[in-house]
PDB file of N, CA and C in Angstrom:
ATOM      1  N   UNK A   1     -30.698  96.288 -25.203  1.00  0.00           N
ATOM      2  CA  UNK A   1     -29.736  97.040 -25.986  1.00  0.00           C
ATOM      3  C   UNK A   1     -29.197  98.187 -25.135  1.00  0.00           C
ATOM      4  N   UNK A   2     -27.997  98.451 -25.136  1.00  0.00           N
ATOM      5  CA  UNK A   2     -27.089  99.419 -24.369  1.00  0.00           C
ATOM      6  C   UNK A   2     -27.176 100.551 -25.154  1.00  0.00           C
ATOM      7  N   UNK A   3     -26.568 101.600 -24.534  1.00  0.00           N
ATOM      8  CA  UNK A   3     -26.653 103.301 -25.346  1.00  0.00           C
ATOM      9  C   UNK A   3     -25.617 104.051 -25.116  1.00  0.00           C
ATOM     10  N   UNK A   4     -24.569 103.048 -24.525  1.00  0.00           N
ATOM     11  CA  UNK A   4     -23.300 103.615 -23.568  1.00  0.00           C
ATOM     12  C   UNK A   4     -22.328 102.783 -24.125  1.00  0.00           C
ATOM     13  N   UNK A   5     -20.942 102.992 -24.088  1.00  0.00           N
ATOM     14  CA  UNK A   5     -20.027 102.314 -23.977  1.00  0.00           C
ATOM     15  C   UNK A   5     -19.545 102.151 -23.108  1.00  0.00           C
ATOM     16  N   UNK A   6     -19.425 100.147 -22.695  1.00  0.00           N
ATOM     17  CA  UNK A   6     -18.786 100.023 -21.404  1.00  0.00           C
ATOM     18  C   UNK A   6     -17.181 100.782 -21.401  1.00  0.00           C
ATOM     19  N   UNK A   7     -16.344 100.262 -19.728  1.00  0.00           N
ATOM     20  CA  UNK A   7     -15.256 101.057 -20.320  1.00  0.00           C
ATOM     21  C   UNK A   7     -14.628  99.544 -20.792  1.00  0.00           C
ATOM     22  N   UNK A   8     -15.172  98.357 -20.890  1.00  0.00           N
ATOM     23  CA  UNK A   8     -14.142  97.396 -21.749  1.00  0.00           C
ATOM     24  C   UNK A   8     -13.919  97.790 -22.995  1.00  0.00           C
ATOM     25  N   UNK A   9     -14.658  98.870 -23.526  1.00  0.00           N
ATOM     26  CA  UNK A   9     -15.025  99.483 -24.773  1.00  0.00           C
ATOM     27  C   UNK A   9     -14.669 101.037 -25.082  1.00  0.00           C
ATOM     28  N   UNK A  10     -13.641 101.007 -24.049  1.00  0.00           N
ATOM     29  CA  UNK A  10     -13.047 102.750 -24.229  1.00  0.00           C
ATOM     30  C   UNK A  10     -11.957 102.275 -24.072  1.00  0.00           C
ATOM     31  N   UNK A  11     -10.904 102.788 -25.005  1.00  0.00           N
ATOM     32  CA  UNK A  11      -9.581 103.337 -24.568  1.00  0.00           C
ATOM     33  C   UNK A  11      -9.521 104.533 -23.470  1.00  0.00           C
ATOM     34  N   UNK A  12      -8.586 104.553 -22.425  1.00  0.00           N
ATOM     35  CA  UNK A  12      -8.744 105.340 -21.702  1.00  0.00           C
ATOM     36  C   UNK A  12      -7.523 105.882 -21.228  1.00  0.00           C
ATOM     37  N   UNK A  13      -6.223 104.772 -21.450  1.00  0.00           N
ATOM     38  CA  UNK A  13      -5.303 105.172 -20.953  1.00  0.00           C
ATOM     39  C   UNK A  13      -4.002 106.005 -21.975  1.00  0.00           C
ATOM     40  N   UNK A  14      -3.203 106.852 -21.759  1.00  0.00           N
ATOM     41  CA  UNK A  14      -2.345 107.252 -22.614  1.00  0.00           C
ATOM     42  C   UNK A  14      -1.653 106.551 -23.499  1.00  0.00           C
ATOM     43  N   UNK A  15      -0.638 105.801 -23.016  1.00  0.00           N
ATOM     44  CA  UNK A  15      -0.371 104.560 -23.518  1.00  0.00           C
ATOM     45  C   UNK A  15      -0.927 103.801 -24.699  1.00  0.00           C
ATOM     46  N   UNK A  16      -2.307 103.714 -24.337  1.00  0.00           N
ATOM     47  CA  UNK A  16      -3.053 102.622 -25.078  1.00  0.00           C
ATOM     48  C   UNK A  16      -3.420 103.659 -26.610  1.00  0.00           C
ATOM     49  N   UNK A  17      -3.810 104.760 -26.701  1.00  0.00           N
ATOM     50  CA  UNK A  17      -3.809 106.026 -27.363  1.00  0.00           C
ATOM     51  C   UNK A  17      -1.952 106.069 -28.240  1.00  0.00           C
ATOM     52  N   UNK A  18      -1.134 106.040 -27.607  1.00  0.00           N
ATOM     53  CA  UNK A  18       0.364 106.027 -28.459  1.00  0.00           C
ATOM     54  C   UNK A  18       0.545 105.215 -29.057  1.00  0.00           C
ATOM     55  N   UNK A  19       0.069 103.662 -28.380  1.00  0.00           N
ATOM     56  CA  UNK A  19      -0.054 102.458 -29.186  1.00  0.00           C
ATOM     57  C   UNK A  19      -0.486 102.244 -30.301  1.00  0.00           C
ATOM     58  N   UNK A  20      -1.586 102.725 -30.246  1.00  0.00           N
ATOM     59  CA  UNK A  20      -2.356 102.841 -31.655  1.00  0.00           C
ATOM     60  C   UNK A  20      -1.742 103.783 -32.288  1.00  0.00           C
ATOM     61  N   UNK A  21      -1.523 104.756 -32.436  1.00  0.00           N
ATOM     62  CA  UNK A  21      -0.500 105.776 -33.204  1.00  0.00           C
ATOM     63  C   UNK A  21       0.550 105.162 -33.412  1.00  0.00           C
ATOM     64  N   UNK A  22       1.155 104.565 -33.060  1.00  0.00           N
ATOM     65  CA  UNK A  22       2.991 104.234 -33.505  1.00  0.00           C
ATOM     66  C   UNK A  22       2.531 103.106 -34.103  1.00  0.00           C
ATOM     67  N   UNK A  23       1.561 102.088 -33.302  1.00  0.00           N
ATOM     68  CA  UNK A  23       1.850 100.178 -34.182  1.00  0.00           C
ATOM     69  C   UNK A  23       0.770 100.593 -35.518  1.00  0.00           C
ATOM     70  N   UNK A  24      -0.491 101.169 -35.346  1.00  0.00           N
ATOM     71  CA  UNK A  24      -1.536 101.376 -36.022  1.00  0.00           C
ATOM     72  C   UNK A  24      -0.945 102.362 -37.965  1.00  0.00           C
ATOM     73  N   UNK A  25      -2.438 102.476 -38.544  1.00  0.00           N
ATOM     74  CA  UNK A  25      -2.573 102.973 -39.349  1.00  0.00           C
ATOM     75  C   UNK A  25      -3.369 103.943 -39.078  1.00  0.00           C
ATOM     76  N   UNK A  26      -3.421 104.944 -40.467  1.00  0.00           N
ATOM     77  CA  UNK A  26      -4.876 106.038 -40.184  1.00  0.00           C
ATOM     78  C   UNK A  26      -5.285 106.152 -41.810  1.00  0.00           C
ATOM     79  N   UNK A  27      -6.728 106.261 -41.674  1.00  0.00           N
ATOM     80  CA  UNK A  27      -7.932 105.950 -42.407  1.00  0.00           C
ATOM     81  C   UNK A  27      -8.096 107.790 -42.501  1.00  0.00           C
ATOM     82  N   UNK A  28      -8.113 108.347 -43.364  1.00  0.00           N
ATOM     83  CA  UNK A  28      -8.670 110.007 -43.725  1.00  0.00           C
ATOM     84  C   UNK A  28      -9.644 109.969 -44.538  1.00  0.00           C
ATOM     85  N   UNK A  29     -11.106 110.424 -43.730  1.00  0.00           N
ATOM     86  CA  UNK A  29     -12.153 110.776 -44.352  1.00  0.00           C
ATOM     87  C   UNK A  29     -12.630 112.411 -43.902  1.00  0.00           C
ATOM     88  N   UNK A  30     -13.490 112.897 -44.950  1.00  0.00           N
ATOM     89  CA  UNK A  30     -13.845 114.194 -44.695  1.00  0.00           C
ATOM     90  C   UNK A  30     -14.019 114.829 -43.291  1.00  0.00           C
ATOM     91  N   UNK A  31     -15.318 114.176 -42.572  1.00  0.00           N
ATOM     92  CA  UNK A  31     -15.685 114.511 -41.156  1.00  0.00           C
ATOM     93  C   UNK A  31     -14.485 114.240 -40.554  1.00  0.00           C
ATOM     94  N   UNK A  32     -13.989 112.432 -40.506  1.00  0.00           N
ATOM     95  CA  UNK A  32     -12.761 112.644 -39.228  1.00  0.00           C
ATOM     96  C   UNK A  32     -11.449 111.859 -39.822  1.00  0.00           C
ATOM     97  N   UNK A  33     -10.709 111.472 -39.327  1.00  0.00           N
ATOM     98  CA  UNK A  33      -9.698 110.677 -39.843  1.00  0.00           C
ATOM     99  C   UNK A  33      -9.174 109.447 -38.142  1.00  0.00           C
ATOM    100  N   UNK A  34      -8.905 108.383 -38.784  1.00  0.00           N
ATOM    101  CA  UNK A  34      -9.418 107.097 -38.035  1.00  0.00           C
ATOM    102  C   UNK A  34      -8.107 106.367 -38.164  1.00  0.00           C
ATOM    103  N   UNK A  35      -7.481 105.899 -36.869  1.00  0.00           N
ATOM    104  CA  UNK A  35      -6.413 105.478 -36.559  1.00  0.00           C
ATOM    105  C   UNK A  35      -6.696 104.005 -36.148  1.00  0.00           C
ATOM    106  N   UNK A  36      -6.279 103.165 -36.894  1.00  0.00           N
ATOM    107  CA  UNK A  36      -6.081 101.651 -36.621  1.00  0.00           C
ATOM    108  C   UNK A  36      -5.590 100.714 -36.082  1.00  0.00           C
ATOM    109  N   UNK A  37      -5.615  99.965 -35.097  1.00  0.00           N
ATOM    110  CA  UNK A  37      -4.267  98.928 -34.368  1.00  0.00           C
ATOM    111  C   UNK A  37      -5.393  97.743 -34.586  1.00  0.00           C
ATOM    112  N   UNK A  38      -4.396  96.441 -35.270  1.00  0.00           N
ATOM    113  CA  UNK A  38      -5.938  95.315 -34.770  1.00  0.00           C
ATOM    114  C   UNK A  38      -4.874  94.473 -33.621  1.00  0.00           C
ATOM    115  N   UNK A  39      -5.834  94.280 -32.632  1.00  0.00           N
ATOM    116  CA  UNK A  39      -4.626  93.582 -31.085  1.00  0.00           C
ATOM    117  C   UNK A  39      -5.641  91.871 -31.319  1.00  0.00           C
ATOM    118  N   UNK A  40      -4.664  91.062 -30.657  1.00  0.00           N
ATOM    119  CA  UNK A  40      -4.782  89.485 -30.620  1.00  0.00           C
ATOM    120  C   UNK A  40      -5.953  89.014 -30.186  1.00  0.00           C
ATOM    121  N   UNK A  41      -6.645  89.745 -28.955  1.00  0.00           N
ATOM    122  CA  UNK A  41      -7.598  89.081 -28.780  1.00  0.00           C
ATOM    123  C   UNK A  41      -8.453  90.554 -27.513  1.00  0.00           C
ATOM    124  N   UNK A  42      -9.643  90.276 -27.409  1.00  0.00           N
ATOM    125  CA  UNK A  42     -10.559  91.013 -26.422  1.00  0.00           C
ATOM    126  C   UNK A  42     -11.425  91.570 -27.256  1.00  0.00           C
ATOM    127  N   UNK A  43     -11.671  92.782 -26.854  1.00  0.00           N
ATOM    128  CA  UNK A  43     -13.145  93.291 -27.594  1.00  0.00           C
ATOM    129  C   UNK A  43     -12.245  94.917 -28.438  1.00  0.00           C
ATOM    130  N   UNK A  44     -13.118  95.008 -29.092  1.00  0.00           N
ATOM    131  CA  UNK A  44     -12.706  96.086 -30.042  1.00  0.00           C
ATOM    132  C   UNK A  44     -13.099  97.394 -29.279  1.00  0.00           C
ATOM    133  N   UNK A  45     -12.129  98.601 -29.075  1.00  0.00           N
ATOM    134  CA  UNK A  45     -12.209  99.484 -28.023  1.00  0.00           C
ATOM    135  C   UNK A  45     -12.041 100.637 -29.454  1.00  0.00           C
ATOM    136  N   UNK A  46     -12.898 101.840 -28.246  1.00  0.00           N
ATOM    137  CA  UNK A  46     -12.794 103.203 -29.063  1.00  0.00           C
ATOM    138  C   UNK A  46     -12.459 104.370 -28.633  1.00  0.00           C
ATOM    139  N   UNK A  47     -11.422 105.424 -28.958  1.00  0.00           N
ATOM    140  CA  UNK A  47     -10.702 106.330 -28.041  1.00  0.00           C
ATOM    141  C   UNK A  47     -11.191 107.668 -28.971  1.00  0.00           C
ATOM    142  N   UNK A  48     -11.479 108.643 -28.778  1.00  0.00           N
ATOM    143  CA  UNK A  48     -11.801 109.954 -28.986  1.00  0.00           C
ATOM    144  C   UNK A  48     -11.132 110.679 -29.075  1.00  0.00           C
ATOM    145  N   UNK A  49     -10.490 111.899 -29.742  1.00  0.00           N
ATOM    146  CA  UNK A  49      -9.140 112.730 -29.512  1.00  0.00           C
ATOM    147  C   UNK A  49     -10.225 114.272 -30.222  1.00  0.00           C
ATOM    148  N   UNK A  50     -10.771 114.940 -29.268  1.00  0.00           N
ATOM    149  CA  UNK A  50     -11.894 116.198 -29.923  1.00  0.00           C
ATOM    150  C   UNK A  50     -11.092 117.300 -29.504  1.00  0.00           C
ATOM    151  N   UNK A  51      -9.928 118.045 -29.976  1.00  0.00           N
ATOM    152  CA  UNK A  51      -9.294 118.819 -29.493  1.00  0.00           C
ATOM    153  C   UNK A  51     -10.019 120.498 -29.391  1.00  0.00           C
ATOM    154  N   UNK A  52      -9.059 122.116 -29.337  1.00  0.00           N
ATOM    155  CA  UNK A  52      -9.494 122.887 -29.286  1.00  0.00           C
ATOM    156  C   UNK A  52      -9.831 123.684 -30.727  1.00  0.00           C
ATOM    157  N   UNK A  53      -9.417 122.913 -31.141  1.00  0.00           N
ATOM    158  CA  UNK A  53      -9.468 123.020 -32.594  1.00  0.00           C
ATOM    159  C   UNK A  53     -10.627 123.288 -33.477  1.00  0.00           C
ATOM    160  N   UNK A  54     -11.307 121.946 -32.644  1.00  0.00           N
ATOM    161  CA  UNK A  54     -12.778 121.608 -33.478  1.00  0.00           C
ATOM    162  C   UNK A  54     -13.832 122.484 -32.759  1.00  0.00           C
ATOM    163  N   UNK A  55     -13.392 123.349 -31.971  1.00  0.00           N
ATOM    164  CA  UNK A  55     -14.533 124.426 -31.352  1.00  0.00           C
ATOM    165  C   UNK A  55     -15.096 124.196 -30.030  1.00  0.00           C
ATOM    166  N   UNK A  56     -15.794 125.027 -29.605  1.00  0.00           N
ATOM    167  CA  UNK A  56     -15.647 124.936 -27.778  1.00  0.00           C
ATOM    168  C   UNK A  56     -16.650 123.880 -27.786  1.00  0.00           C
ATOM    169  N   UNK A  57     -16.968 123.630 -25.915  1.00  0.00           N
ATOM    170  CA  UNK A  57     -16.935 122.333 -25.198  1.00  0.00           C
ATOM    171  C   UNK A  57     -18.582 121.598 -26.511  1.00  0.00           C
ATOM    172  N   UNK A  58     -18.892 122.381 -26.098  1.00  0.00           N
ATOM    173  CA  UNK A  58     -20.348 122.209 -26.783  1.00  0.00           C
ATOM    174  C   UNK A  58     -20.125 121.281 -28.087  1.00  0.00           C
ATOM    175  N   UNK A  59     -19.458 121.830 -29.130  1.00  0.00           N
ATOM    176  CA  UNK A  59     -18.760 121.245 -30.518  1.00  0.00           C
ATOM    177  C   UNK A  59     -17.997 120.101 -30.029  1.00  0.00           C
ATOM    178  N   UNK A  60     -17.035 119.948 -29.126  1.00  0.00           N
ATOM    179  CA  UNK A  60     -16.953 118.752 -29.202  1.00  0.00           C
ATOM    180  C   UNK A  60     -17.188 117.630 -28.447  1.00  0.00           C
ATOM    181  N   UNK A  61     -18.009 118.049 -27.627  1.00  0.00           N
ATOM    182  CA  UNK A  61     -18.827 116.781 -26.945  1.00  0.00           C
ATOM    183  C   UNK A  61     -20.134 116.433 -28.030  1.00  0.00           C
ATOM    184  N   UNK A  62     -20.400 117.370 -28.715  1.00  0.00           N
ATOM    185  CA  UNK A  62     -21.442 116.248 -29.830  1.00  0.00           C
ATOM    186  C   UNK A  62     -21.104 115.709 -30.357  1.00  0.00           C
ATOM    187  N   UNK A  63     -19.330 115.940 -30.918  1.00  0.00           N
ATOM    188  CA  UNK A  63     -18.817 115.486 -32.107  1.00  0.00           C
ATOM    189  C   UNK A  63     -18.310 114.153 -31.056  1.00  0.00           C
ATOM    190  N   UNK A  64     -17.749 113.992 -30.595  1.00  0.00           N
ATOM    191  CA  UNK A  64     -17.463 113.007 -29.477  1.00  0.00           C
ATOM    192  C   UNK A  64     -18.768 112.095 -29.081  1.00  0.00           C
ATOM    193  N   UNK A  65     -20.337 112.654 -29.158  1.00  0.00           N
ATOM    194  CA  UNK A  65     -21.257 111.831 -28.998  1.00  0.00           C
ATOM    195  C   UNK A  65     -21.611 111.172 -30.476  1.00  0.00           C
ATOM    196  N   UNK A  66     -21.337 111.819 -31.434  1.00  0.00           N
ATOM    197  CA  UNK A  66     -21.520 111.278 -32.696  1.00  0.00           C
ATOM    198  C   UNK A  66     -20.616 110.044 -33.350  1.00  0.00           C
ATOM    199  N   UNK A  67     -19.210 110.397 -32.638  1.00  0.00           N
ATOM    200  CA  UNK A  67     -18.597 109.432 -33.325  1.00  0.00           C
ATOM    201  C   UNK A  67     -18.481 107.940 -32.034  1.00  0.00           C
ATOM    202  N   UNK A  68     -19.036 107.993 -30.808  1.00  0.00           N
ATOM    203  CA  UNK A  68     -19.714 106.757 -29.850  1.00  0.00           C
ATOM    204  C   UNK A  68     -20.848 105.905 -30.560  1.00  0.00           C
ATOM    205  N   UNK A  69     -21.629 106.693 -31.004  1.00  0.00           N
ATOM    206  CA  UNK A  69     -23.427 106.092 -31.954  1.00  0.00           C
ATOM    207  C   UNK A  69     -22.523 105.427 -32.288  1.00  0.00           C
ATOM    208  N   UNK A  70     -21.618 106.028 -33.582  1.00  0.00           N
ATOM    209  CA  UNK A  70     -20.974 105.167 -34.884  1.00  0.00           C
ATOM    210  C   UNK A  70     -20.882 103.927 -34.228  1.00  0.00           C
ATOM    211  N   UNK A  71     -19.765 103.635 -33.397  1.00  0.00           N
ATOM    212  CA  UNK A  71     -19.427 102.870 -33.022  1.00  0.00           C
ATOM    213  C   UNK A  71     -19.853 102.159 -32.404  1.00  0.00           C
ATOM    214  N   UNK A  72     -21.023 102.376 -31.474  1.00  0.00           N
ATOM    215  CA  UNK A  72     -21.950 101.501 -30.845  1.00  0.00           C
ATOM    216  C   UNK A  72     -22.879 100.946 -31.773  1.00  0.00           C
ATOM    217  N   UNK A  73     -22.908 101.606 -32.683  1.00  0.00           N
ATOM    218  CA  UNK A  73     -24.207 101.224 -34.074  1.00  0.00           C
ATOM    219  C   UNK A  73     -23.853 100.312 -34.744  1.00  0.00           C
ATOM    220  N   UNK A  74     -22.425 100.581 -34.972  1.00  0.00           N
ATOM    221  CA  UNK A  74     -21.780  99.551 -36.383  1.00  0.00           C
ATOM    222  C   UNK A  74     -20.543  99.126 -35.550  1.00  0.00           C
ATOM    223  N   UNK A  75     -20.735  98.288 -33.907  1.00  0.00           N
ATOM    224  CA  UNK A  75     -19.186  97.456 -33.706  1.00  0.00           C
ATOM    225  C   UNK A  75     -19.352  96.057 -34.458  1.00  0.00           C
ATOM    226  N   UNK A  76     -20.832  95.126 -34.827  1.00  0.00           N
ATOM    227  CA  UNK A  76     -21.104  94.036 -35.570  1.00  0.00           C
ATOM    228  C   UNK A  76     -20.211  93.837 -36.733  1.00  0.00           C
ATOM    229  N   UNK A  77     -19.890  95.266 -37.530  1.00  0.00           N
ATOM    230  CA  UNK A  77     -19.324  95.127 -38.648  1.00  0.00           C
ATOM    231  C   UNK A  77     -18.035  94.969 -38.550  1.00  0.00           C
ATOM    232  N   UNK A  78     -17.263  95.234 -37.597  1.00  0.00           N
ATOM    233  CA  UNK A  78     -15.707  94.851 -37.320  1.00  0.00           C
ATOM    234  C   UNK A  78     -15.328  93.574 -37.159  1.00  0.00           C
ATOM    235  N   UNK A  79     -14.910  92.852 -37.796  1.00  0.00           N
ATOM    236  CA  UNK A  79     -14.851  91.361 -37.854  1.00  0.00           C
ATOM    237  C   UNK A  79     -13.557  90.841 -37.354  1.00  0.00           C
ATOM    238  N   UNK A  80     -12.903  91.761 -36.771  1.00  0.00           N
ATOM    239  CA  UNK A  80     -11.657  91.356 -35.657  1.00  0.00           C
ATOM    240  C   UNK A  80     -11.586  92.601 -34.590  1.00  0.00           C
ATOM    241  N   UNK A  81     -11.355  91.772 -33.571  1.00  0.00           N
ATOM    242  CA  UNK A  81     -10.912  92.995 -32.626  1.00  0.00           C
ATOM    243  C   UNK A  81      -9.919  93.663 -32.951  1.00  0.00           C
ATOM    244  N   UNK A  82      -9.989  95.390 -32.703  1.00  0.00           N
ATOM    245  CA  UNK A  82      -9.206  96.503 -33.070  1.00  0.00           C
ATOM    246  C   UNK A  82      -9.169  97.799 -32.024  1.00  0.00           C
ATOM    247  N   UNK A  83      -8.572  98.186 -31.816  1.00  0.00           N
ATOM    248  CA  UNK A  83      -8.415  99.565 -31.369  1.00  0.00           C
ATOM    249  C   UNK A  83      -8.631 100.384 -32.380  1.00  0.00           C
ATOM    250  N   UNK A  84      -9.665 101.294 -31.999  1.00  0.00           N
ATOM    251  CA  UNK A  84     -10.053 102.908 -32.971  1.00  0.00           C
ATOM    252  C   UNK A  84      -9.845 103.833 -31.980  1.00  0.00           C
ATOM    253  N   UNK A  85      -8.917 104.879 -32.738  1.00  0.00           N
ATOM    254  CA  UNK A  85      -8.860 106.133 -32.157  1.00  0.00           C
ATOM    255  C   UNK A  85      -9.502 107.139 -33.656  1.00  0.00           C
ATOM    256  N   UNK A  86     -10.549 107.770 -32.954  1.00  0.00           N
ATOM    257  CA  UNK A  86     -11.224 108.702 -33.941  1.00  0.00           C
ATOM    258  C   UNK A  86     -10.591 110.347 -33.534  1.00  0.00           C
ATOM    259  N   UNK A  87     -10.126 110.953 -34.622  1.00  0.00           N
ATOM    260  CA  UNK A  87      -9.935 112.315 -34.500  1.00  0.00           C
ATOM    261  C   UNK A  87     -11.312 113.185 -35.159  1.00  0.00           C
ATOM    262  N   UNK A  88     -12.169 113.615 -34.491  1.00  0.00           N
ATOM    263  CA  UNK A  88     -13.252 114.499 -35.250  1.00  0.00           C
ATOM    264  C   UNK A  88     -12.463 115.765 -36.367  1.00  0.00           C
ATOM    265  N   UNK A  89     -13.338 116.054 -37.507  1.00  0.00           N
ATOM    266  CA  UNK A  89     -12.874 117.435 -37.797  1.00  0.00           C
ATOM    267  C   UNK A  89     -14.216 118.325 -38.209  1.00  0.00           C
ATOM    268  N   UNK A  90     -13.771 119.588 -38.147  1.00  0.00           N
ATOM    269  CA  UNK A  90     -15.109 120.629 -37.876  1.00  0.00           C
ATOM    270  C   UNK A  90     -16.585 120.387 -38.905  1.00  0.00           C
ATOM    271  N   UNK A  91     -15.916 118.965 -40.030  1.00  0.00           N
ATOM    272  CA  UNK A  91     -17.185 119.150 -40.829  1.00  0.00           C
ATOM    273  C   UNK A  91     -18.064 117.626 -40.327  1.00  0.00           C
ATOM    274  N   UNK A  92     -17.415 116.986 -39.178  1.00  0.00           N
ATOM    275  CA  UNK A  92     -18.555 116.147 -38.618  1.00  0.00           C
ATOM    276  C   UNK A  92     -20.021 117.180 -38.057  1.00  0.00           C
ATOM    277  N   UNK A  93     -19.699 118.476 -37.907  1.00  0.00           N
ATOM    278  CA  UNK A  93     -21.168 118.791 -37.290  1.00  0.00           C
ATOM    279  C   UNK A  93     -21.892 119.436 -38.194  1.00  0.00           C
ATOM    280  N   UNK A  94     -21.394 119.635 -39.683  1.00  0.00           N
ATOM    281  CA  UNK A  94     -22.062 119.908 -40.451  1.00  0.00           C
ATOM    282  C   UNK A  94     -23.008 118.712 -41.424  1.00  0.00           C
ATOM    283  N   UNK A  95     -22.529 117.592 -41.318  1.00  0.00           N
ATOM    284  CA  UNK A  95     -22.022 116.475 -42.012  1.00  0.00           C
ATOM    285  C   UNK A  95     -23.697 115.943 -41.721  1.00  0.00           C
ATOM    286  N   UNK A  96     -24.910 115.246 -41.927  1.00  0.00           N
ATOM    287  CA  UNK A  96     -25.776 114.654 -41.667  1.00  0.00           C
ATOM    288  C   UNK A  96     -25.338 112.711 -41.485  1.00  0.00           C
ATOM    289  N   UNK A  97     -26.297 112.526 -40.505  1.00  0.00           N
ATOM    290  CA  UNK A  97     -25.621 111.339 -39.662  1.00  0.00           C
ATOM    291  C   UNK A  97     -25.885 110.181 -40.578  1.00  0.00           C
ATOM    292  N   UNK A  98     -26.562 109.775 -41.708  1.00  0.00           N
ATOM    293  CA  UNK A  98     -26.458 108.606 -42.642  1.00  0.00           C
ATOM    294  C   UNK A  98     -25.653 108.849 -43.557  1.00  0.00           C
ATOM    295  N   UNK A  99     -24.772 110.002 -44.161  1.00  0.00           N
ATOM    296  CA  UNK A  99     -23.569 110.368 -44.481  1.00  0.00           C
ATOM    297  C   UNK A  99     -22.022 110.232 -43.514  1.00  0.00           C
ATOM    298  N   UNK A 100     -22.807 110.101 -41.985  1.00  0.00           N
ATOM    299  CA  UNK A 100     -21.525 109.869 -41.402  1.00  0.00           C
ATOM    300  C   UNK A 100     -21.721 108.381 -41.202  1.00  0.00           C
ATOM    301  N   UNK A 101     -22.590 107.621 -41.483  1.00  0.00           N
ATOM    302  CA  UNK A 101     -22.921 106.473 -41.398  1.00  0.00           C
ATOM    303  C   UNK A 101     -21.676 106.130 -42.508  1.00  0.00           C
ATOM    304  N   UNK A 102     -22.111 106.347 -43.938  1.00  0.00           N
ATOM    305  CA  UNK A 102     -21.731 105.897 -44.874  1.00  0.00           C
ATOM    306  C   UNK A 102     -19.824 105.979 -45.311  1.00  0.00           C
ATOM    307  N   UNK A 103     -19.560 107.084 -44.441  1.00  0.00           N
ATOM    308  CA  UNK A 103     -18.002 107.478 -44.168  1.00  0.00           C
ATOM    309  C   UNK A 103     -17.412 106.288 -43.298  1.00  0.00           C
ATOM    310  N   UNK A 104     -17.987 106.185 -42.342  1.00  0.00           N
ATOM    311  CA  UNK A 104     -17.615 105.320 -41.005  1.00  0.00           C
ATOM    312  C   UNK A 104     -17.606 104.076 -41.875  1.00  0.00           C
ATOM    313  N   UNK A 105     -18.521 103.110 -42.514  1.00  0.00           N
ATOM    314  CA  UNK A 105     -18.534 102.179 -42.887  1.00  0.00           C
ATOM    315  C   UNK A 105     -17.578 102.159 -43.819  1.00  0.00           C
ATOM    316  N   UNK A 106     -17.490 102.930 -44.589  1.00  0.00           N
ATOM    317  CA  UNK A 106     -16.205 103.103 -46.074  1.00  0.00           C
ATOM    318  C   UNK A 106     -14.550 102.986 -45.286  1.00  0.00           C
ATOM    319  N   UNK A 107     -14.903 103.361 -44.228  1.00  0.00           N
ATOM    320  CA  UNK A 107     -13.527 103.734 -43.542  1.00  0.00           C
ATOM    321  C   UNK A 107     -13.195 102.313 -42.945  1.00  0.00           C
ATOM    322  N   UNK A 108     -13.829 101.910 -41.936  1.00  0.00           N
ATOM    323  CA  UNK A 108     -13.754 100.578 -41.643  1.00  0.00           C
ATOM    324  C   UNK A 108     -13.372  99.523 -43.007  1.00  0.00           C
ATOM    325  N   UNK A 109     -14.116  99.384 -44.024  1.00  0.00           N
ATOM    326  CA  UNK A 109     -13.542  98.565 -45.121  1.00  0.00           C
ATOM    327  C   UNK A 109     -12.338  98.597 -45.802  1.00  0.00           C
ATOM    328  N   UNK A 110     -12.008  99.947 -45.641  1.00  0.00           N
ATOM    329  CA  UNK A 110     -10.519 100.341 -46.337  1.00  0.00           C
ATOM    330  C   UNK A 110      -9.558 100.063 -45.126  1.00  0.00           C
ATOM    331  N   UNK A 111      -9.972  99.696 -43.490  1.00  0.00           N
ATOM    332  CA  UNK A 111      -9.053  99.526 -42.708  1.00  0.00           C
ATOM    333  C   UNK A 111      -8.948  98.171 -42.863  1.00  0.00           C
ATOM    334  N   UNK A 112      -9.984  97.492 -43.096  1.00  0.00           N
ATOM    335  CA  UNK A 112     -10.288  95.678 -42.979  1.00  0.00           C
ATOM    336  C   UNK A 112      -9.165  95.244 -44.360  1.00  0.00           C
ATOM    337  N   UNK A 113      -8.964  95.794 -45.694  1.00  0.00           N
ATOM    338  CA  UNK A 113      -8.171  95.749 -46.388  1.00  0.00           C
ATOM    339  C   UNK A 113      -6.721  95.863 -46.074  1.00  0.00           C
ATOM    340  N   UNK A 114      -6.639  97.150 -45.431  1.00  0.00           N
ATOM    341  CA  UNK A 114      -5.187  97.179 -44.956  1.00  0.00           C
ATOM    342  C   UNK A 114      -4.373  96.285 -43.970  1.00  0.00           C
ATOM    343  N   UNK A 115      -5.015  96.029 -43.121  1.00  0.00           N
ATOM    344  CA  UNK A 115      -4.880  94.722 -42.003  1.00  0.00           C
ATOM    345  C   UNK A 115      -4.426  93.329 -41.922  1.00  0.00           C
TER     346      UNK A 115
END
């Protein structure tokens, strides 16, 4: 079992980040709000957007390590390949992680509907 995301499994490039914003949808839950593209074929990739917003480096590299778990924890449950771009907001670090479990999963189902 891995603990990392490869980078076949990161969005990384700008582009690929606008893509999902212009073709995609977005999913708004408390902690973060979750941007959707589902693409034809490959593996389902995940892009991060932890701005200055959500508080210095510290705040959002956890929040940025929290919302990787998600996704490394629960990619089984995505039943088509998709692009996710996750925006954190300041109450992921208040938020306890089987509550962000239970967001993440709610969010994904309401994207699997829209799709």
């Amino acid at each position: 079992m891995t603990f990392f995301l490869s980078r076949a499994e990161r969005l990384s490039a700008t582009k690929e980040f606008l893509e999902v914003k212009s073709r995609g949808f977005s999913v708004k839950t408390d902690p973060f709000w979750m941007q959707v593209m589902k693409v034809r074929s490959g593996d389902s990739k995940l892009g991060v957007i932890a701005t200055r917003r959500l508080g210095n480096a510290v705040f959002r590299n956890k929040s940025k390590r929290l919302v990787r778990e998600l996704f490394r924890k629960h990619k089984s449950k995505i039943s088509f390949p998709v692009h996710l771009v996750v925006l954190p907001r300041k109450s992921i670090l208040k938020t306890p992680f089987h509550q962000l479990e239970k967001c993440y999963i709610d969010a994904l189902s309401r994207a699997s509907f829209r799709i």
